[in-house]
N, C-alpha and C. Protein backbone atom coordinates (compact mmCIF):
# COMPACT_ATOMS: atom_id res chain seq x y z
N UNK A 1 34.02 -25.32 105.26
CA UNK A 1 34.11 -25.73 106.65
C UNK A 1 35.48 -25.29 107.17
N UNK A 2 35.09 -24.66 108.49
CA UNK A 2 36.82 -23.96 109.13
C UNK A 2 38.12 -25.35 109.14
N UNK A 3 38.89 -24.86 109.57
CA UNK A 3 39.90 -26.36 109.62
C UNK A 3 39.39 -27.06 111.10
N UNK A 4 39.06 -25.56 111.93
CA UNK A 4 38.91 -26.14 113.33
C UNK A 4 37.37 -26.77 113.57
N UNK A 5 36.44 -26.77 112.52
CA UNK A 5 34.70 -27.58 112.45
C UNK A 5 35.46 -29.09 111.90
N UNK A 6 36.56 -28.73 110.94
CA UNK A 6 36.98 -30.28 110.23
C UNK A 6 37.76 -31.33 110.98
N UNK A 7 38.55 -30.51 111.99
CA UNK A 7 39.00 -30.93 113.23
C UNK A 7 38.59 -31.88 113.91
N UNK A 8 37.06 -30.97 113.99
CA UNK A 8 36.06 -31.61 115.07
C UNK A 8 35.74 -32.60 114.51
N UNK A 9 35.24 -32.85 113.65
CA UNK A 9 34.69 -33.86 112.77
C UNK A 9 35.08 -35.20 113.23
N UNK A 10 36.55 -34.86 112.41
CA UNK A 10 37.71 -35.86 112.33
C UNK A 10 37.72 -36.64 113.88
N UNK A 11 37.82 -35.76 114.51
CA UNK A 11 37.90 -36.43 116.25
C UNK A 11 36.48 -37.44 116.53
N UNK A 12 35.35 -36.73 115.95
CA UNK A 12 34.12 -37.44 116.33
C UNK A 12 34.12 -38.69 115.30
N UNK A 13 34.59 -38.90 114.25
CA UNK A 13 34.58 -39.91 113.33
C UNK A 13 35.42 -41.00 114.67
N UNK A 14 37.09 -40.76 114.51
CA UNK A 14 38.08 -41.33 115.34
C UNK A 14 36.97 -42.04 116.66
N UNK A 15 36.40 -41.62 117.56
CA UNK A 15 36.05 -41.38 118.68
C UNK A 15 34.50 -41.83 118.58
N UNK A 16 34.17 -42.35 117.60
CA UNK A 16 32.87 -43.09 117.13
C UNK A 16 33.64 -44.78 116.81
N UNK A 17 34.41 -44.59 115.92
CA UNK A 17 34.83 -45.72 115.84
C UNK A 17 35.58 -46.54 116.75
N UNK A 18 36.35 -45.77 117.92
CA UNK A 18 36.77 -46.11 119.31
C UNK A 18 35.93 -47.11 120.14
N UNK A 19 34.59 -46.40 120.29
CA UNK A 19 33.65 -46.43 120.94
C UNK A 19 32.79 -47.50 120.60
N UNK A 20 32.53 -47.46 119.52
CA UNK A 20 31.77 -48.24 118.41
C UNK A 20 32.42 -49.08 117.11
N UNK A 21 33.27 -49.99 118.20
CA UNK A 21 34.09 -50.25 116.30
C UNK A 21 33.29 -51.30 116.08
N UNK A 22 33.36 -51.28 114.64
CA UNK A 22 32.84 -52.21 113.77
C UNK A 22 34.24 -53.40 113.70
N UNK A 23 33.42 -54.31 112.98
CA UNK A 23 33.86 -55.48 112.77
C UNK A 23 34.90 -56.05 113.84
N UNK A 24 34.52 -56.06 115.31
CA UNK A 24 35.34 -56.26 116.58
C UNK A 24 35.14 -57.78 116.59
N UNK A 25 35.59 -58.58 116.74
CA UNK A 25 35.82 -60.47 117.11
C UNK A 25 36.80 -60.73 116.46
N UNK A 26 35.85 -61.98 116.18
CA UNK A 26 37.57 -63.23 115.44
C UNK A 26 36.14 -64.17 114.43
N UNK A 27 37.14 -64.23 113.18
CA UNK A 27 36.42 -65.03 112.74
C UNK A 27 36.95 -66.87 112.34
N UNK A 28 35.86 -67.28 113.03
CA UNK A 28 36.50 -68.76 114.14
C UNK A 28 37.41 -69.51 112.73
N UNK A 29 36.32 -69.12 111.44
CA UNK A 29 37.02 -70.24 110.57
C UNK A 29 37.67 -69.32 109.38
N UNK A 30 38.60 -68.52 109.90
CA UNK A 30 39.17 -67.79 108.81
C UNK A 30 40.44 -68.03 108.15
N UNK A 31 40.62 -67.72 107.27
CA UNK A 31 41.57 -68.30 106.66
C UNK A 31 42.71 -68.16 107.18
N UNK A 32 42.83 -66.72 107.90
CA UNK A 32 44.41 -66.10 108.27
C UNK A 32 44.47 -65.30 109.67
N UNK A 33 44.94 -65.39 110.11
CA UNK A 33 44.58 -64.48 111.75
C UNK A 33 46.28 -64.36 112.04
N UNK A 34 46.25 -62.96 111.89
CA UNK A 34 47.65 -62.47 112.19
C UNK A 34 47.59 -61.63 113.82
N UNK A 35 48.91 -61.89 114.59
CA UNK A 35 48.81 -61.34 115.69
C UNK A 35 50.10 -60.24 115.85
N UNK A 36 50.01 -59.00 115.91
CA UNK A 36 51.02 -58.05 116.07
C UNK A 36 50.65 -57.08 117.09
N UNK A 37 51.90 -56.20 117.57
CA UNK A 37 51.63 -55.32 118.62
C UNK A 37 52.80 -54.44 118.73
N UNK A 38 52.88 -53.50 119.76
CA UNK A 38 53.34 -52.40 119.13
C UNK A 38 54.21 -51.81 120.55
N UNK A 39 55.43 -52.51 120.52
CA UNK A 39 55.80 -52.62 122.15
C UNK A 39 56.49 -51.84 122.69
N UNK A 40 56.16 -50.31 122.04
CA UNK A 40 56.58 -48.75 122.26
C UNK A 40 55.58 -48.20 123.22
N UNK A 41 54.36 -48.99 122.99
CA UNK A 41 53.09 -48.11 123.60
C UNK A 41 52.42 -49.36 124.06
N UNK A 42 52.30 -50.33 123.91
CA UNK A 42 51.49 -51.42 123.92
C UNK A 42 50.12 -52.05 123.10
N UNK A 43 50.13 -51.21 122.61
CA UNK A 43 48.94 -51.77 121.86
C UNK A 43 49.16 -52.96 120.64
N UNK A 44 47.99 -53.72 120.91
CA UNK A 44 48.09 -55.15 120.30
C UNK A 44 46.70 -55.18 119.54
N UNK A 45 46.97 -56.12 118.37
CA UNK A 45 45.70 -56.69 117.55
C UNK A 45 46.00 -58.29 116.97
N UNK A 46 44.58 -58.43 117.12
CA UNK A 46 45.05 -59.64 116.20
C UNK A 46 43.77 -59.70 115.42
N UNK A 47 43.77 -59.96 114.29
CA UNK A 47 43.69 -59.69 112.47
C UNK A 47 42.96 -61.16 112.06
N UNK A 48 41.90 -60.98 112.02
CA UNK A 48 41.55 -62.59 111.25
C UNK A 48 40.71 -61.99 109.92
N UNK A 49 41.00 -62.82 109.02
CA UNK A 49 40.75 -62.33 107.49
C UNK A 49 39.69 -63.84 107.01
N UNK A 50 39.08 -63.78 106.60
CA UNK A 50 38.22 -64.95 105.57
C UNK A 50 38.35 -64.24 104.07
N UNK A 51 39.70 -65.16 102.95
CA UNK A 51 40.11 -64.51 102.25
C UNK A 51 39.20 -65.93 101.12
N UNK A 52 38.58 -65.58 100.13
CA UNK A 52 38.51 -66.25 98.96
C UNK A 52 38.84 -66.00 97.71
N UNK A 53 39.38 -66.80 97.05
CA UNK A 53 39.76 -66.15 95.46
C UNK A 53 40.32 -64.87 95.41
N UNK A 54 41.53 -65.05 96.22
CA UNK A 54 41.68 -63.76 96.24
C UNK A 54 41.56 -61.97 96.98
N UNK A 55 39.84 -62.48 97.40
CA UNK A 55 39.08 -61.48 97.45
C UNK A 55 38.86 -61.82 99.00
N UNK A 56 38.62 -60.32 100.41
CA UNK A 56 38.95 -60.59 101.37
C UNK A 56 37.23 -60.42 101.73
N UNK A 57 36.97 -61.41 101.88
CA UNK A 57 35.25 -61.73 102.22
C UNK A 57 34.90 -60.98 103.34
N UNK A 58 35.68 -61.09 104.64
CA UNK A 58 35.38 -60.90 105.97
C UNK A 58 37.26 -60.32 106.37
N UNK A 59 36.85 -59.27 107.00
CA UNK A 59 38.10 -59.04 108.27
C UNK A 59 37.03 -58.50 109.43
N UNK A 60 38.19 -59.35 110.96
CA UNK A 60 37.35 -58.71 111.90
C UNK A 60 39.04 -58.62 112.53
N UNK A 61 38.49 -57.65 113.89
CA UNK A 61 39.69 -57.67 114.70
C UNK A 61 39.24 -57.70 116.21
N UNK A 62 40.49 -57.87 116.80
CA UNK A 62 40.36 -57.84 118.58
C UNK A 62 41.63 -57.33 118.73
N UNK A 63 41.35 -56.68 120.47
CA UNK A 63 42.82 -56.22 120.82
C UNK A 63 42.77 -55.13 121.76
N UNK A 64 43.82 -54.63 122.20
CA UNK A 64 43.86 -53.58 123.29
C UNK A 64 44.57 -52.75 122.48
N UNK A 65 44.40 -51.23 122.85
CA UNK A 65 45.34 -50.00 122.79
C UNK A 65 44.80 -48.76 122.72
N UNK A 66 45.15 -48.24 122.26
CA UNK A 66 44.61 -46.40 122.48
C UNK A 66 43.55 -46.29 121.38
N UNK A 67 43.17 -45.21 121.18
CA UNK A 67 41.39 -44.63 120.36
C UNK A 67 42.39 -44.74 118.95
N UNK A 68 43.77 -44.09 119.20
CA UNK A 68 43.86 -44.32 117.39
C UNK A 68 44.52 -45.88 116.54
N UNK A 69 44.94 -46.61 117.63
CA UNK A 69 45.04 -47.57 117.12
C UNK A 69 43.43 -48.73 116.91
N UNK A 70 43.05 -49.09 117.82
CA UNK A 70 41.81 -49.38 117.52
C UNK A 70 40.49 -48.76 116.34
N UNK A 71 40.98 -47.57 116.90
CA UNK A 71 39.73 -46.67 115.46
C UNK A 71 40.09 -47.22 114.21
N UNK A 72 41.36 -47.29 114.04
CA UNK A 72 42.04 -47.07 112.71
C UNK A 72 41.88 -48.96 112.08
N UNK A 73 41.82 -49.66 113.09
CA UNK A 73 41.58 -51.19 112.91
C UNK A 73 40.11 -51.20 112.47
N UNK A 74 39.31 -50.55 113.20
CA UNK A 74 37.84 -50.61 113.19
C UNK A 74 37.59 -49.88 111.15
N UNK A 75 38.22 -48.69 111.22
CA UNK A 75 38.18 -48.52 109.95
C UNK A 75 38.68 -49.32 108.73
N UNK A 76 39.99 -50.14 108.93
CA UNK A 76 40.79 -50.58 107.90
C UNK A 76 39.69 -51.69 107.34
N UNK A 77 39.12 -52.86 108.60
CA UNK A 77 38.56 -53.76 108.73
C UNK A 77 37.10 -53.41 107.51
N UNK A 78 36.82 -51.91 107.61
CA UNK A 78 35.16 -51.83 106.88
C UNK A 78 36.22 -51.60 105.03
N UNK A 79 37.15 -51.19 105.27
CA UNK A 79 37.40 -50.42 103.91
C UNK A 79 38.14 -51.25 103.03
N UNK A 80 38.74 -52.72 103.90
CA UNK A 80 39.25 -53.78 102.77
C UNK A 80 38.21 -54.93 102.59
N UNK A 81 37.26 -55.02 103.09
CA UNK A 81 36.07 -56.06 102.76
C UNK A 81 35.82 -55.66 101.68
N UNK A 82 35.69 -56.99 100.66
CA UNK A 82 35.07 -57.01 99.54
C UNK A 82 35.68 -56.39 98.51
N UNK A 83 37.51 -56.38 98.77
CA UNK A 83 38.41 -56.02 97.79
C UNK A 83 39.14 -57.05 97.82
N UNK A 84 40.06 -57.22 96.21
CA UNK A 84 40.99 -58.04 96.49
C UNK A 84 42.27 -57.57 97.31
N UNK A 85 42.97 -58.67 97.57
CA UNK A 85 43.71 -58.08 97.99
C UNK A 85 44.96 -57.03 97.77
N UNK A 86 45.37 -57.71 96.69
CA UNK A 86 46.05 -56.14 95.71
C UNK A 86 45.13 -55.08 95.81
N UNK A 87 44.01 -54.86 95.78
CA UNK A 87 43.45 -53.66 95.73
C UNK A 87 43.56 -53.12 97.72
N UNK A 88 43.47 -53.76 98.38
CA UNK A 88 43.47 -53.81 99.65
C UNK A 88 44.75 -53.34 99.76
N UNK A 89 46.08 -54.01 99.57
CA UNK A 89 47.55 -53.58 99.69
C UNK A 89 47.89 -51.91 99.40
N UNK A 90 47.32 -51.56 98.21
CA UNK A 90 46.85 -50.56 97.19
C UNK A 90 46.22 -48.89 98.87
N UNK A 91 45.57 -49.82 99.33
CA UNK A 91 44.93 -48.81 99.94
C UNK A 91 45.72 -48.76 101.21
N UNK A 92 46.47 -49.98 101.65
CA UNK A 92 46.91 -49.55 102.60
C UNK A 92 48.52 -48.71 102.34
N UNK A 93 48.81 -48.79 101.26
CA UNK A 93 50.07 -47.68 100.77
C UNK A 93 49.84 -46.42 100.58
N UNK A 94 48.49 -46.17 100.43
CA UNK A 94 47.90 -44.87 100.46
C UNK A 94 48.03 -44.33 101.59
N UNK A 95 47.47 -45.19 103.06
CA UNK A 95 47.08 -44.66 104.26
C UNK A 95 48.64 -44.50 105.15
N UNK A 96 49.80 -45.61 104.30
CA UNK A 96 51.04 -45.58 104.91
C UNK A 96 51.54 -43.89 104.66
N UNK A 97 51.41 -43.57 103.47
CA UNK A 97 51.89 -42.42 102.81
C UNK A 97 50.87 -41.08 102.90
N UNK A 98 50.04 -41.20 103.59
CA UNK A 98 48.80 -40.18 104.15
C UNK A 98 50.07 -39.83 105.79
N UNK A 99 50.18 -41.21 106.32
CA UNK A 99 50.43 -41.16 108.16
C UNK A 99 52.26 -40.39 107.59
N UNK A 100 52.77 -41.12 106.41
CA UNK A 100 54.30 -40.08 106.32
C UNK A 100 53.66 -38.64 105.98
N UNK A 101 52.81 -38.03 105.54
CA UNK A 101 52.77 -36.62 105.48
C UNK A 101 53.14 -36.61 103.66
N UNK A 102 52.75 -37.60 103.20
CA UNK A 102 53.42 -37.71 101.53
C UNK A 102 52.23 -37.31 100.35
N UNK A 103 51.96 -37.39 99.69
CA UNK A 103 51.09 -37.09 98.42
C UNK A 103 50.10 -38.12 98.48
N UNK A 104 48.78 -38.85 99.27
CA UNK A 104 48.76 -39.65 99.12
C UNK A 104 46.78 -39.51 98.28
N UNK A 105 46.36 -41.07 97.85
CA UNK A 105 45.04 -40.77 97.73
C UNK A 105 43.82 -41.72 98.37
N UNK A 106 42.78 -40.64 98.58
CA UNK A 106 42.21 -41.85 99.54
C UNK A 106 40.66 -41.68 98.93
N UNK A 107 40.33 -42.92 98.22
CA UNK A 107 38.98 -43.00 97.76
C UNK A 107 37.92 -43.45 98.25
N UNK A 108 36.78 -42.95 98.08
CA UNK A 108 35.32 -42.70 98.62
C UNK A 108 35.53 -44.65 99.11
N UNK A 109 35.45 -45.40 98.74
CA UNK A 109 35.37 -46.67 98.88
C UNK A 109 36.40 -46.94 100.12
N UNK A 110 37.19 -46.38 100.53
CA UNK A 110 38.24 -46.21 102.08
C UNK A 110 37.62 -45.87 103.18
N UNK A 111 36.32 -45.43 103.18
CA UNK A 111 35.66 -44.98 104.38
C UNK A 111 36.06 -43.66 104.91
N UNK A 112 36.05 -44.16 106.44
CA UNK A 112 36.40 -42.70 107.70
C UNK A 112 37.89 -42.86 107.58
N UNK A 113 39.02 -43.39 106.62
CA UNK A 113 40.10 -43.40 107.18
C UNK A 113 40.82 -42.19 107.24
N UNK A 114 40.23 -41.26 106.38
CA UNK A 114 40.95 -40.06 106.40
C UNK A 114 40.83 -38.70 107.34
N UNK A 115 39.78 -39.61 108.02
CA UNK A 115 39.60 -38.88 109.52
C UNK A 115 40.99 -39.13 110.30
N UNK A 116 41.79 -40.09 110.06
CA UNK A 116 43.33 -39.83 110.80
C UNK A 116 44.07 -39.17 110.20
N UNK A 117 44.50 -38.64 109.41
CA UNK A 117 44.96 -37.79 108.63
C UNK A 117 45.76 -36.81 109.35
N UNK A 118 45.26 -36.02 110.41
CA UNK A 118 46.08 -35.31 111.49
C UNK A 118 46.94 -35.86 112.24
N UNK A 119 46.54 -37.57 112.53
CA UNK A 119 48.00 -38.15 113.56
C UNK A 119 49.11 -37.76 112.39
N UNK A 120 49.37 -38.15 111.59
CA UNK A 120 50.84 -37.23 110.49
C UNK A 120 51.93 -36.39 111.73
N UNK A 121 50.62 -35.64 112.33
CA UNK A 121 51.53 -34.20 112.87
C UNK A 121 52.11 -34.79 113.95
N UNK A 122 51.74 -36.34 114.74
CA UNK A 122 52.09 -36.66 115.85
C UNK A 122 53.10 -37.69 115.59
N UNK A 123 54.26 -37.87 115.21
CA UNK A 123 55.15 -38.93 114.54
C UNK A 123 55.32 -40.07 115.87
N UNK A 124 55.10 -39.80 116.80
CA UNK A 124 54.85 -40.95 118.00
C UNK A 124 53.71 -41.94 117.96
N UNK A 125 52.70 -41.36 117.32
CA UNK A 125 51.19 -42.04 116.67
C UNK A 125 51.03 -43.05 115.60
N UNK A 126 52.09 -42.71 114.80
CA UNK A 126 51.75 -43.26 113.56
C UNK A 126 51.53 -44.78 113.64
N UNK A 127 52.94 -45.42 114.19
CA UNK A 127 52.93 -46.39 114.65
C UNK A 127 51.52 -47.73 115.12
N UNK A 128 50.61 -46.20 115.75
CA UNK A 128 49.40 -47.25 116.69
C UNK A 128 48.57 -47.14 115.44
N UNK A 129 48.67 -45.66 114.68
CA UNK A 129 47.36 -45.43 113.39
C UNK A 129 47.89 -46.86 112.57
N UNK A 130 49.10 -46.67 112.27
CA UNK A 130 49.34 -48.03 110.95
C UNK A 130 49.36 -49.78 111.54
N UNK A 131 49.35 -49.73 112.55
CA UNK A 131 49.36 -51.27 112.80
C UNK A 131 48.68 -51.94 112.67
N UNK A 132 47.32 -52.23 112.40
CA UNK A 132 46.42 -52.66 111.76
C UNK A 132 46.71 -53.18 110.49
N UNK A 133 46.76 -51.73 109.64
CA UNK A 133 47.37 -52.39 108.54
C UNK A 133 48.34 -53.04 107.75
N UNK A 134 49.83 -52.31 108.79
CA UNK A 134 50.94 -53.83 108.81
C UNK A 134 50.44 -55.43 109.45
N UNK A 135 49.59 -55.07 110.19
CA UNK A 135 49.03 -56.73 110.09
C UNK A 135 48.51 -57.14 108.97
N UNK A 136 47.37 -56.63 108.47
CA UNK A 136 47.00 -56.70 107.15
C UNK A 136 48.09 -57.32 105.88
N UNK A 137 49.31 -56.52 105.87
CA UNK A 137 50.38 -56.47 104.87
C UNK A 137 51.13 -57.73 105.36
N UNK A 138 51.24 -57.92 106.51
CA UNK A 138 51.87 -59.25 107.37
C UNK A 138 51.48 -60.15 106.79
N UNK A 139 50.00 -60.32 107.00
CA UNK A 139 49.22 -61.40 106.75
C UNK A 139 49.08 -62.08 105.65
N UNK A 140 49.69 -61.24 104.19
CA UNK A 140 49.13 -61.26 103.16
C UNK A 140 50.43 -62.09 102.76
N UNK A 141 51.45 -62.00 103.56
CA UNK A 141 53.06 -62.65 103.35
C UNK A 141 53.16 -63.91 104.39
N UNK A 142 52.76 -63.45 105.44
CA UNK A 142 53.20 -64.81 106.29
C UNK A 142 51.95 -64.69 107.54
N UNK A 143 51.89 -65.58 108.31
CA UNK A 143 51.11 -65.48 109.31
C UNK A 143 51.65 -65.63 110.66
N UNK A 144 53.10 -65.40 110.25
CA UNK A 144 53.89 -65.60 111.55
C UNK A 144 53.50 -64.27 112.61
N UNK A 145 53.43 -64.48 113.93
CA UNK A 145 53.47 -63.35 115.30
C UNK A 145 54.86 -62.04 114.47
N UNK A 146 54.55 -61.17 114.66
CA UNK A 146 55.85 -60.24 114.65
C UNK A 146 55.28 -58.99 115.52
N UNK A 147 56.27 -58.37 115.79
CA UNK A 147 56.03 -56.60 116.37
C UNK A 147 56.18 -55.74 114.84
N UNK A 148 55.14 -54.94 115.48
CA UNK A 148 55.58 -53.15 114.86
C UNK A 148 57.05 -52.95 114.31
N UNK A 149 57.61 -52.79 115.30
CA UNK A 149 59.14 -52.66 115.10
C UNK A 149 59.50 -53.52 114.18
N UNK A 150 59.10 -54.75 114.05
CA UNK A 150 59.99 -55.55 112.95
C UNK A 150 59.72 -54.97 111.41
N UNK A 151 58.33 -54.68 111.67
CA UNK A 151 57.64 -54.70 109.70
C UNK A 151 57.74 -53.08 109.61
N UNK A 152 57.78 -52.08 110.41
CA UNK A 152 57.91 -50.82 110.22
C UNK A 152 59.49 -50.28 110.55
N UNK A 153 60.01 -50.01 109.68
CA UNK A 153 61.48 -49.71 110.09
C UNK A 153 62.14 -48.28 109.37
N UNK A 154 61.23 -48.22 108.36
CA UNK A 154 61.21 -47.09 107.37
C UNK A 154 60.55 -45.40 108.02
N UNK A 155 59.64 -45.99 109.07
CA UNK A 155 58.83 -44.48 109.44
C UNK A 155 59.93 -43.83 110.71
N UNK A 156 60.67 -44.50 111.16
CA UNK A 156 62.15 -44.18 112.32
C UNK A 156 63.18 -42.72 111.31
């Protein structure tokens, strides 16, 4: 496949999940519901997890912002269900180190996430691609409100 058919792809994956995200609400009785946002661009989420034993039963999300921050929520949300959470953390260090442009790996069980793979080239993006999953990483430490800016300080 050319780079520019894989291109396409990638955009229609992004731009499906925009459109169509999965796991969009709140789940009323969840264990953890983290709220972050991203006050370079505006985009906001907030993160509710139903975590048992460990293991993250349910994530859903809500929120405003652009196709790659939302897509990338819509994806994180399908690809840490039904992992623990170390294994969840695990994947989101992958996708941190995919968005730096670093060595990273992303397994069949991760979904469409590697349909973002090209924001990399946009270092203004990364920010909206990873916030999702610094909520995720938030959540897993505290459930306090924070910004982008606070938990990402390393991608500057």
């Amino acid at each position: 496949m050319s780079f520019n058919n894989l291109d396409q792809l990638y955009r229609s994956v992004i731009m499906d999940h925009y459109k169509n995200p999965r796991n969009k609400g709140v789940i009323e009785d969840g264990s953890m519901t983290i709220d972050m946002n991203n006050p370079t661009c505006g985009d906001r989420i907030r993160l509710t997890l139903d975590i048992v034993d460990d293991v993250v039963k349910n994530a859903k999300f809500e929120g405003e912002g652009c196709s790659i921050s939302m897509s990338s929520a819509s994806m994180m949300t399908e690809a840490i269900k039904g992992h623990t959470i170390e294994e969840a953390l695990k994947m989101s260090d992958e996708f941190t180190k995919m968005m730096l442009g670093e060595d990273y790996e992303i397994t069949e069980d991760m979904g469409d996430i590697e349909a973002l793979s090209g924001v990399a080239k946009f270092p203004a993006r990364i920010k909206c691609a990873t916030l999702a999953w610094k909520a995720f990483e938030r959540g897993t430490k505290s459930s306090d409100e924070t910004t982008i800016e606070e938990v990402i300080t390393d991608n500057e």
